[in-house]
PDB file of N, CA and C in Angstrom:
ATOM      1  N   UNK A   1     -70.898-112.219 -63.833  1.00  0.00           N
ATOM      2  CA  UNK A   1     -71.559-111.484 -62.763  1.00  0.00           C
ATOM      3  C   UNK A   1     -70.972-111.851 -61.400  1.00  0.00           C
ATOM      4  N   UNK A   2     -70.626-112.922 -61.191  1.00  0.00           N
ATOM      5  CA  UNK A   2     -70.216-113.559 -59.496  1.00  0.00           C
ATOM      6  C   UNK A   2     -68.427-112.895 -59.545  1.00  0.00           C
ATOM      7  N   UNK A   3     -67.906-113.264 -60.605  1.00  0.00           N
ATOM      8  CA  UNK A   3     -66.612-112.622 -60.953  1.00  0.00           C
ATOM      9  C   UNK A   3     -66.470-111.307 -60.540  1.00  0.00           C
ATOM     10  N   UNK A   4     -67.478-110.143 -61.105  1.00  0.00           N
ATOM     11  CA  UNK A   4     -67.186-108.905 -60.657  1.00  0.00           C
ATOM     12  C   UNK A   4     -67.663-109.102 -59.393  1.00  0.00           C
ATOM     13  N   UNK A   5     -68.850-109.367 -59.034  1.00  0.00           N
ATOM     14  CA  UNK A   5     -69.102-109.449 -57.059  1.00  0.00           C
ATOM     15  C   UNK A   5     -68.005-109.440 -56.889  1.00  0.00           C
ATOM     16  N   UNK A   6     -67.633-110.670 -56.789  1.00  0.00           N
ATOM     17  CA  UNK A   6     -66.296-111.345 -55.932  1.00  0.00           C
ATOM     18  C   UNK A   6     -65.351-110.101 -56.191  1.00  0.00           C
ATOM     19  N   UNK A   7     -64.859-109.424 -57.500  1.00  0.00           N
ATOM     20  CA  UNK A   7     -63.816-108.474 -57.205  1.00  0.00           C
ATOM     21  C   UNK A   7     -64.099-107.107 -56.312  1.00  0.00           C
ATOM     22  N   UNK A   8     -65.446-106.909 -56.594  1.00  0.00           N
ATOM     23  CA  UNK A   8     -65.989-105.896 -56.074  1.00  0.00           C
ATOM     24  C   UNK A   8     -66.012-105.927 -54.512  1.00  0.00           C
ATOM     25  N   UNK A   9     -66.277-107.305 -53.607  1.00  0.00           N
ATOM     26  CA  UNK A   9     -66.160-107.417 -52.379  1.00  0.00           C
ATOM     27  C   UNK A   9     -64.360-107.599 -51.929  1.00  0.00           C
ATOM     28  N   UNK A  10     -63.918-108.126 -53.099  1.00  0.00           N
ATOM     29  CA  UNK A  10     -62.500-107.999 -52.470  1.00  0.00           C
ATOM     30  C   UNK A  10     -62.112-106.654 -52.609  1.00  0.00           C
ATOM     31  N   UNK A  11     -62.364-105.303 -53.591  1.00  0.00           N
ATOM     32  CA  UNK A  11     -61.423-104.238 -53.636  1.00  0.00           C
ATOM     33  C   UNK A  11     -61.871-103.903 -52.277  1.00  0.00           C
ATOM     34  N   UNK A  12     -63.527-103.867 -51.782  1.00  0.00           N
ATOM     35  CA  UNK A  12     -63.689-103.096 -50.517  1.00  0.00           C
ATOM     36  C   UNK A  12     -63.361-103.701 -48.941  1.00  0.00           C
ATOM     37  N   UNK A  13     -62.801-105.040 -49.102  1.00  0.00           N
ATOM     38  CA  UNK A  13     -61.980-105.851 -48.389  1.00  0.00           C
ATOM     39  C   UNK A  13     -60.674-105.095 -47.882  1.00  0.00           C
ATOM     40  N   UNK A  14     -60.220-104.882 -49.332  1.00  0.00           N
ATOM     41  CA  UNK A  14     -58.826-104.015 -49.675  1.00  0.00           C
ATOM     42  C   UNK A  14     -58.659-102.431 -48.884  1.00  0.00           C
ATOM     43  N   UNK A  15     -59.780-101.848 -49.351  1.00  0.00           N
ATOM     44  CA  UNK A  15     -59.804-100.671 -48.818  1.00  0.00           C
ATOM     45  C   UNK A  15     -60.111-100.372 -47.567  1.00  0.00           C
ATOM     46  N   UNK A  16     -61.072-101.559 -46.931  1.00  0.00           N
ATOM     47  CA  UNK A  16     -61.268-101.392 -45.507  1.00  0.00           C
ATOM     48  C   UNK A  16     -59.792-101.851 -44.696  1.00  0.00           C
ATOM     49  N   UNK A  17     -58.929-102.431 -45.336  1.00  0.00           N
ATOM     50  CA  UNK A  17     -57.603-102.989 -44.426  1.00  0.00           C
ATOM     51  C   UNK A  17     -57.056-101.922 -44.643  1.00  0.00           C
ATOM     52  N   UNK A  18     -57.111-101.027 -45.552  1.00  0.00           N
ATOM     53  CA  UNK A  18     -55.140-100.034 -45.750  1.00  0.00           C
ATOM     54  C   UNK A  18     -56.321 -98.975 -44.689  1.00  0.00           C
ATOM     55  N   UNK A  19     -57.797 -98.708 -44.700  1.00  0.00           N
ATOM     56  CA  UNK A  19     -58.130 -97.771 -44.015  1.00  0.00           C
ATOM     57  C   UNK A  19     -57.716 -98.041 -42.690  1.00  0.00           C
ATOM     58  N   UNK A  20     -57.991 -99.087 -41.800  1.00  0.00           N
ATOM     59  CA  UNK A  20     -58.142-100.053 -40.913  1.00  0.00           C
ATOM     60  C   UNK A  20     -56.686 -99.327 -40.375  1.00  0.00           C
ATOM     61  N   UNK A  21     -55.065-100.245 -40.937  1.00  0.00           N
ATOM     62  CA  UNK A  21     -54.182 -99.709 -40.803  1.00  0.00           C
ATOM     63  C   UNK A  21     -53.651 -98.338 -40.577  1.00  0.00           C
ATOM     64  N   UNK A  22     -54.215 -97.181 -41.570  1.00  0.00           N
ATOM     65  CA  UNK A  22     -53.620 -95.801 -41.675  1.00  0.00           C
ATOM     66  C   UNK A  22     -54.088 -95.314 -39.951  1.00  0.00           C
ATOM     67  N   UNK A  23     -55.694 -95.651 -39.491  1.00  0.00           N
ATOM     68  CA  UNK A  23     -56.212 -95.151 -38.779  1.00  0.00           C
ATOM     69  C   UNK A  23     -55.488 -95.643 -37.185  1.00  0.00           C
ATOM     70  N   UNK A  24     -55.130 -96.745 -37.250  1.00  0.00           N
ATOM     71  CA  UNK A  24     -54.580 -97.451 -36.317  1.00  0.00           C
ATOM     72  C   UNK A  24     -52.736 -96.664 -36.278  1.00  0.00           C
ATOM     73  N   UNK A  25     -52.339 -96.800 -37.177  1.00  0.00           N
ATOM     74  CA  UNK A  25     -51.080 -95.834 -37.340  1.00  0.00           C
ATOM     75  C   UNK A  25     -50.808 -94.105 -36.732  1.00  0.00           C
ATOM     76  N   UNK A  26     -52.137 -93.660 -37.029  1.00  0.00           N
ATOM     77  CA  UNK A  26     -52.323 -92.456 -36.979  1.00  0.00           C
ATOM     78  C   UNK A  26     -52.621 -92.474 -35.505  1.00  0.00           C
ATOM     79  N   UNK A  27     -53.835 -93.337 -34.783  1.00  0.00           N
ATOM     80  CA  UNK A  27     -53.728 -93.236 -33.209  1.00  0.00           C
ATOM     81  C   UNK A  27     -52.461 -93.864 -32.235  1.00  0.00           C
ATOM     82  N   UNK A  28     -51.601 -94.935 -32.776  1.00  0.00           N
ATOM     83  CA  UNK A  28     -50.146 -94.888 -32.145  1.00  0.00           C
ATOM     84  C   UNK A  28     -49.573 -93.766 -32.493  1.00  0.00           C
ATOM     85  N   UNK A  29     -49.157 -92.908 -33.228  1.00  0.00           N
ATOM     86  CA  UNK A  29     -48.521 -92.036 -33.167  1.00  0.00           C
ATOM     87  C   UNK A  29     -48.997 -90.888 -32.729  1.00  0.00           C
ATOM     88  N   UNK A  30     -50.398 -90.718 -32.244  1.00  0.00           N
ATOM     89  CA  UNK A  30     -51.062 -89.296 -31.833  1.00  0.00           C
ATOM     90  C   UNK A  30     -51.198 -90.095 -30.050  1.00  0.00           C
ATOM     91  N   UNK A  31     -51.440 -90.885 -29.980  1.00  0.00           N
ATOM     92  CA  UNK A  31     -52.298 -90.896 -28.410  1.00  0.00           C
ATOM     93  C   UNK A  31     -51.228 -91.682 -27.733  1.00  0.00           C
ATOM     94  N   UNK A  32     -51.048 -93.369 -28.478  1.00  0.00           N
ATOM     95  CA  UNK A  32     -49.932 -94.023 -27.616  1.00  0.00           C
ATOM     96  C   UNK A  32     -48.367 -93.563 -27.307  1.00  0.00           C
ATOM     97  N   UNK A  33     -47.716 -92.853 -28.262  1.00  0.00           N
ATOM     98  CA  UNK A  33     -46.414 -92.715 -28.259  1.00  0.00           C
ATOM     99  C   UNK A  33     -46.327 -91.167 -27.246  1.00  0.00           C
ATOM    100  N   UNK A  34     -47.340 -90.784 -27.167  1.00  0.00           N
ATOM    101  CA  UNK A  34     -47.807 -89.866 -25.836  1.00  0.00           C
ATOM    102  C   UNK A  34     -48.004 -89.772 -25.020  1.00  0.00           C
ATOM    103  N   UNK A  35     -48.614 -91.198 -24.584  1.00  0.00           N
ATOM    104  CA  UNK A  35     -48.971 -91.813 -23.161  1.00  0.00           C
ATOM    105  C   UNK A  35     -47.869 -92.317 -22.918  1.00  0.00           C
ATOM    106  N   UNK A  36     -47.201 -92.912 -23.707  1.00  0.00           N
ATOM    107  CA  UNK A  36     -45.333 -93.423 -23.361  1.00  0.00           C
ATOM    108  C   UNK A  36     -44.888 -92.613 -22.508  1.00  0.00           C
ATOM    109  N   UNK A  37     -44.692 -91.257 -23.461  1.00  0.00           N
ATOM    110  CA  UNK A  37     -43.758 -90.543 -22.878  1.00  0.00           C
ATOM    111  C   UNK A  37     -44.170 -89.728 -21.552  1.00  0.00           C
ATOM    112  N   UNK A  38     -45.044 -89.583 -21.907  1.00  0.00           N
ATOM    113  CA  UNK A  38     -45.957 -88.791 -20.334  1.00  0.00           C
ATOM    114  C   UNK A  38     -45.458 -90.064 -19.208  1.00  0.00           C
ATOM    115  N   UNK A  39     -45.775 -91.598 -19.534  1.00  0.00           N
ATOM    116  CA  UNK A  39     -45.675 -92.540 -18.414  1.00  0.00           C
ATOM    117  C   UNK A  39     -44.070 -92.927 -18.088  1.00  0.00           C
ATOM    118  N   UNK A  40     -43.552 -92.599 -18.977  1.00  0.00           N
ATOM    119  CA  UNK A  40     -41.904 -92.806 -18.798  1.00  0.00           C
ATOM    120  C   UNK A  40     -41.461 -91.539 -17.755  1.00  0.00           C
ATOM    121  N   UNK A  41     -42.029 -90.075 -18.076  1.00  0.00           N
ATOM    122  CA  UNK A  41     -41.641 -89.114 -17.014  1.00  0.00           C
ATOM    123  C   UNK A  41     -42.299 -89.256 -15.655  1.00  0.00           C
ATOM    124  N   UNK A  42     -43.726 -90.121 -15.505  1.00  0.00           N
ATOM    125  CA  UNK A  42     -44.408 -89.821 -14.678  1.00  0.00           C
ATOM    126  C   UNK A  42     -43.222 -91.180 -13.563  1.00  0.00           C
ATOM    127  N   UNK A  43     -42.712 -92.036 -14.249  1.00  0.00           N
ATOM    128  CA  UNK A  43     -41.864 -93.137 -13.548  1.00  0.00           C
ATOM    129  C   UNK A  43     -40.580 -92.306 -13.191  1.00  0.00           C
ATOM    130  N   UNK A  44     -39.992 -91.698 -13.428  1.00  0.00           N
ATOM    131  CA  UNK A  44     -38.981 -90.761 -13.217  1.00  0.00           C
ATOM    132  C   UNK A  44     -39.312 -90.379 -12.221  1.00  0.00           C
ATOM    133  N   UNK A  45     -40.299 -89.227 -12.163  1.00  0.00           N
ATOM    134  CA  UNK A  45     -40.955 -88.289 -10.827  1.00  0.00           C
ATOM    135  C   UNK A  45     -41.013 -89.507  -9.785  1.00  0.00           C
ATOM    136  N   UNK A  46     -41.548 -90.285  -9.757  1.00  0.00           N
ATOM    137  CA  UNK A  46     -42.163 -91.260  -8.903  1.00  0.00           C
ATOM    138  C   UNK A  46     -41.071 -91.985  -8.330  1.00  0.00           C
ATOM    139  N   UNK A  47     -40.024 -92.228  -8.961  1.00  0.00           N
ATOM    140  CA  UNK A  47     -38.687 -93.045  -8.528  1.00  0.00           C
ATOM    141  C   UNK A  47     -37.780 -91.200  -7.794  1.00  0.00           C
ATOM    142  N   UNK A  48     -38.208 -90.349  -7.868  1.00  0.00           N
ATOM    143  CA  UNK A  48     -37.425 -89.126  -7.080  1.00  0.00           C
ATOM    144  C   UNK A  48     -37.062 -88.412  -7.715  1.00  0.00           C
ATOM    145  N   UNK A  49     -37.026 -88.338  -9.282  1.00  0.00           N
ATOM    146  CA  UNK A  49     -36.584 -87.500  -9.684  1.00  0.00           C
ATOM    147  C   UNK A  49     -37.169 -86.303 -10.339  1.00  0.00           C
ATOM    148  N   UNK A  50     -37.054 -85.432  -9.624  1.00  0.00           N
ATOM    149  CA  UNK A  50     -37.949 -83.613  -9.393  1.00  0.00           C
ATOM    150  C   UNK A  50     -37.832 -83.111 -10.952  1.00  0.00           C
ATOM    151  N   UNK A  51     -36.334 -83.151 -11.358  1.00  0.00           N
ATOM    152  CA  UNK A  51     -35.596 -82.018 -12.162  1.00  0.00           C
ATOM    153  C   UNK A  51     -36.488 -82.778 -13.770  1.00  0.00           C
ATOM    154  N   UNK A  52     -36.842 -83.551 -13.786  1.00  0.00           N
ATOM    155  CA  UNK A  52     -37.397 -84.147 -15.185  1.00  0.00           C
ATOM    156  C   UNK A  52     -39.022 -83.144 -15.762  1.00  0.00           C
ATOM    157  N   UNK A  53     -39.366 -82.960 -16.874  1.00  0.00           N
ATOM    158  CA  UNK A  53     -40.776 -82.266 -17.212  1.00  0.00           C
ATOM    159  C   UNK A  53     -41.596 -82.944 -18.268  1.00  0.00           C
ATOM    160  N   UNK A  54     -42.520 -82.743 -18.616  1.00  0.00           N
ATOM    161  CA  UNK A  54     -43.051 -83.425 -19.834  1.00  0.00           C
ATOM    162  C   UNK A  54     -43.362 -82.227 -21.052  1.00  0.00           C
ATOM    163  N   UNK A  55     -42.634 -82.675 -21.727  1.00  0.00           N
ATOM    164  CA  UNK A  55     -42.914 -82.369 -23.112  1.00  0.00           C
ATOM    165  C   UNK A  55     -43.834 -82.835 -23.949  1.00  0.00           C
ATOM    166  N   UNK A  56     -45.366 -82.610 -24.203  1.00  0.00           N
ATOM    167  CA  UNK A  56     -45.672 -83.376 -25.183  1.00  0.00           C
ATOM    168  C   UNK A  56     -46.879 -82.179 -25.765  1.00  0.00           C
ATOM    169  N   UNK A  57     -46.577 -81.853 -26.696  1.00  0.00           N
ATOM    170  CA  UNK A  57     -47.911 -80.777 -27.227  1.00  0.00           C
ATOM    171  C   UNK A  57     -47.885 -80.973 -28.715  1.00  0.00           C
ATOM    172  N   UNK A  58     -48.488 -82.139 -28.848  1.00  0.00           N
ATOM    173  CA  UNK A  58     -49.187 -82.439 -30.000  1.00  0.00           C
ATOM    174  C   UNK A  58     -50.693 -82.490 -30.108  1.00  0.00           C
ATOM    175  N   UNK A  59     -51.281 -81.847 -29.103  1.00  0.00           N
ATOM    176  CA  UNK A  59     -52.646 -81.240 -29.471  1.00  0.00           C
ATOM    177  C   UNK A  59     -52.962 -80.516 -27.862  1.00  0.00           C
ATOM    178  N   UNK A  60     -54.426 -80.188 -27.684  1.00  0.00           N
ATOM    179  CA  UNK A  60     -54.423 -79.245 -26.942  1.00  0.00           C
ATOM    180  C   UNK A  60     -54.813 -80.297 -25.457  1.00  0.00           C
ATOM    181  N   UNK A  61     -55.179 -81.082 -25.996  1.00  0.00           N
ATOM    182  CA  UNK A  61     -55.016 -81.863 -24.402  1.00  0.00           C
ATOM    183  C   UNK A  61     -54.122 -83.110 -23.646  1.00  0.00           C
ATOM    184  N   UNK A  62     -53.015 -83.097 -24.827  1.00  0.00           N
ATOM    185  CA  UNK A  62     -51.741 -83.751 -24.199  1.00  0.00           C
ATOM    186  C   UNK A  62     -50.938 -82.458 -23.747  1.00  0.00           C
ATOM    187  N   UNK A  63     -51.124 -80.892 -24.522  1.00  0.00           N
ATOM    188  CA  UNK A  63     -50.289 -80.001 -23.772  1.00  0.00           C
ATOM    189  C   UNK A  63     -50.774 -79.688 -22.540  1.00  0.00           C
ATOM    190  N   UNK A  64     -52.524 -79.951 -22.266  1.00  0.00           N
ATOM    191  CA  UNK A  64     -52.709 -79.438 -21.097  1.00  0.00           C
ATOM    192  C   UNK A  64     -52.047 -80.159 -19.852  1.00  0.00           C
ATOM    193  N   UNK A  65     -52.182 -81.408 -20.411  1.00  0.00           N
ATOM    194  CA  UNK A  65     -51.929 -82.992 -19.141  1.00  0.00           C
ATOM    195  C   UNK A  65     -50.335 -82.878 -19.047  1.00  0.00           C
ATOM    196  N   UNK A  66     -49.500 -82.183 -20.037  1.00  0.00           N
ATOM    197  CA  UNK A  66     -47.742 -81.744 -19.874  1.00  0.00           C
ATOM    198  C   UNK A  66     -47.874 -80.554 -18.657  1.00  0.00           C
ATOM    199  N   UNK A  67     -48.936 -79.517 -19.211  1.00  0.00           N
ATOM    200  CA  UNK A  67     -48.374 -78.598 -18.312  1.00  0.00           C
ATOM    201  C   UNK A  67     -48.759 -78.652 -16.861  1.00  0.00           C
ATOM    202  N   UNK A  68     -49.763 -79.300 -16.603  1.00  0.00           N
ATOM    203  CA  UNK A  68     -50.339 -79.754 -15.208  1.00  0.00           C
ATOM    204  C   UNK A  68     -49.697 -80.547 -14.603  1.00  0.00           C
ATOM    205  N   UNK A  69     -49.140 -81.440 -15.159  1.00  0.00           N
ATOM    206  CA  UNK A  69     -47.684 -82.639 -14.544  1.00  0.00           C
ATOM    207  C   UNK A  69     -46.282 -81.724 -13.685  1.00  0.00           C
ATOM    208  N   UNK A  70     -46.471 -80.823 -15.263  1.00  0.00           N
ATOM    209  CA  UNK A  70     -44.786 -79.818 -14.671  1.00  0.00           C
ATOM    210  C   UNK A  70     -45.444 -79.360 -13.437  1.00  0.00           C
ATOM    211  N   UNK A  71     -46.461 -78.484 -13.609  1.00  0.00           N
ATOM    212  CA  UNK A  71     -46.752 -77.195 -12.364  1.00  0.00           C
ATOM    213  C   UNK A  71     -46.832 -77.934 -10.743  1.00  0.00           C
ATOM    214  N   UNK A  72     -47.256 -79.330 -11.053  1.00  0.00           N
ATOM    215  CA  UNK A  72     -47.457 -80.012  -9.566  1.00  0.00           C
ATOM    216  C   UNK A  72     -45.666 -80.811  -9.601  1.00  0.00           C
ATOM    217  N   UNK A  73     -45.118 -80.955 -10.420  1.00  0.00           N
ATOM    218  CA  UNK A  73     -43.657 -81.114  -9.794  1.00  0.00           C
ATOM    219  C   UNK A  73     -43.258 -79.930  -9.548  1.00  0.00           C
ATOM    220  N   UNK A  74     -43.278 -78.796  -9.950  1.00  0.00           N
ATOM    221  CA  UNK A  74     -43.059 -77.478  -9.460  1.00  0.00           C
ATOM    222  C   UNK A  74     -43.504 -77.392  -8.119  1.00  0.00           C
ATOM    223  N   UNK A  75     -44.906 -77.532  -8.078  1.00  0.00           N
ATOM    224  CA  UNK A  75     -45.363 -77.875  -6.347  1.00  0.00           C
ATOM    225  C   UNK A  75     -44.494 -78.128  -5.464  1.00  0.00           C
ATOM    226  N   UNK A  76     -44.673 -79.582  -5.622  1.00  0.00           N
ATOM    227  CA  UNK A  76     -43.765 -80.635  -5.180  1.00  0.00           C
ATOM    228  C   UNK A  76     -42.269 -80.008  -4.548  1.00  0.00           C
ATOM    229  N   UNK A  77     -41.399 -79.380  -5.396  1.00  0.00           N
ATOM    230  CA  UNK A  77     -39.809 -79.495  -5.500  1.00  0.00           C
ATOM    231  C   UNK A  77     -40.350 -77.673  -4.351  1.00  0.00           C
ATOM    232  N   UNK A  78     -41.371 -76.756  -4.893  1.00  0.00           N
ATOM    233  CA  UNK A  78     -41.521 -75.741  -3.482  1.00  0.00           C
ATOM    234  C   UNK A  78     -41.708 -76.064  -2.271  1.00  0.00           C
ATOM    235  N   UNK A  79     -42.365 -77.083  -1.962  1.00  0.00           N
ATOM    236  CA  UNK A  79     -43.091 -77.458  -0.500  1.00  0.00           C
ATOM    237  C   UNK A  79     -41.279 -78.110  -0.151  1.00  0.00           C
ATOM    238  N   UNK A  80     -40.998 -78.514  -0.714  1.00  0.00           N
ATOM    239  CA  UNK A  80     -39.575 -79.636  -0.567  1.00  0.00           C
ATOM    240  C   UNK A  80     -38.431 -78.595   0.214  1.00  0.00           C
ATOM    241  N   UNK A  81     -38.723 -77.436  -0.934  1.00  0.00           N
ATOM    242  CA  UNK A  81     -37.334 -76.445  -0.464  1.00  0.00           C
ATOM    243  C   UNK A  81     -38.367 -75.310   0.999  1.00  0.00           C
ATOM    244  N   UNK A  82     -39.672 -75.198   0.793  1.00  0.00           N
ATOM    245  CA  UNK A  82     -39.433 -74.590   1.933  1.00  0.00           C
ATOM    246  C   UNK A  82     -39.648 -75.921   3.616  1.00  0.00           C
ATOM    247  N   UNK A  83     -40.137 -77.192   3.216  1.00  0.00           N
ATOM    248  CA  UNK A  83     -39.461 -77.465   4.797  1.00  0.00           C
ATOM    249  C   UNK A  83     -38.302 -77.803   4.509  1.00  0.00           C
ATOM    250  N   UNK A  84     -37.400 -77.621   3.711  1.00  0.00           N
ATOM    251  CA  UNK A  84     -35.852 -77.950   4.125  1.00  0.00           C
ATOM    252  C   UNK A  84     -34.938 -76.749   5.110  1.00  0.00           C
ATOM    253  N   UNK A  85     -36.087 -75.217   4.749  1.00  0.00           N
ATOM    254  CA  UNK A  85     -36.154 -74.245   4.856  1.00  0.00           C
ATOM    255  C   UNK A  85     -36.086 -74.116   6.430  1.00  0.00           C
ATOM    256  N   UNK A  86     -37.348 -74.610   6.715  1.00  0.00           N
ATOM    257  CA  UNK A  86     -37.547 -74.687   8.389  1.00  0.00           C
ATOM    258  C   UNK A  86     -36.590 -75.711   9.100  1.00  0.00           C
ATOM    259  N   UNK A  87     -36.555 -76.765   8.283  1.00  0.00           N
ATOM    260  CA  UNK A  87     -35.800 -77.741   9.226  1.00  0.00           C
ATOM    261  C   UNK A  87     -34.180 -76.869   9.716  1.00  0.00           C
ATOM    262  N   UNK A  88     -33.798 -76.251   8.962  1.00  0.00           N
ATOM    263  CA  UNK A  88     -32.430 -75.601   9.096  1.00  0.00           C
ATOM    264  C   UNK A  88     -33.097 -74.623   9.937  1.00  0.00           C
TER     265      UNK A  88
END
């Protein structure tokens, strides 16, 4: 009787770790490796560089937070060209 306990608390030992893992796997590759790349372009923009965009649409609210990034460097690079506009 203590024999099966004991196996019985270890299989669900077992199953709570590979769950534990898959789930942890599954949010680095959905949320962190997203926030990377969003924070790697957002360091780009920020160090000057206009011409860079974010790509990331692996669900509907990393595409929204891509396309709202582009449209305000879009901003950005208009306001840029029209006072370069006036200054000339």
């Amino acid at each position: 009787r203590d024999a099966s306990m004991l196996t019985s608390v270890f299989m669900q030992v077992i199953i709570f770790a590979t769950l534990f893992v898959f789930i942890y796997l599954l949010i680095k590759r959905v949320i962190i490796n997203n926030l990377k790349k969003i924070n790697d372009t957002l360091s780009q923009i920020t160090n000057g560089d206009l011409s860079v965009t974010v790509d990331v649409r692996s669900n509907k609210e990393f595409s929204s937070l891509s396309d709202d990034i582009n449209s305000t460097v879009a901003t950005l690079k208009r306001y840029i060209a029209e006072s370069a506009a006036r200054i000339d």
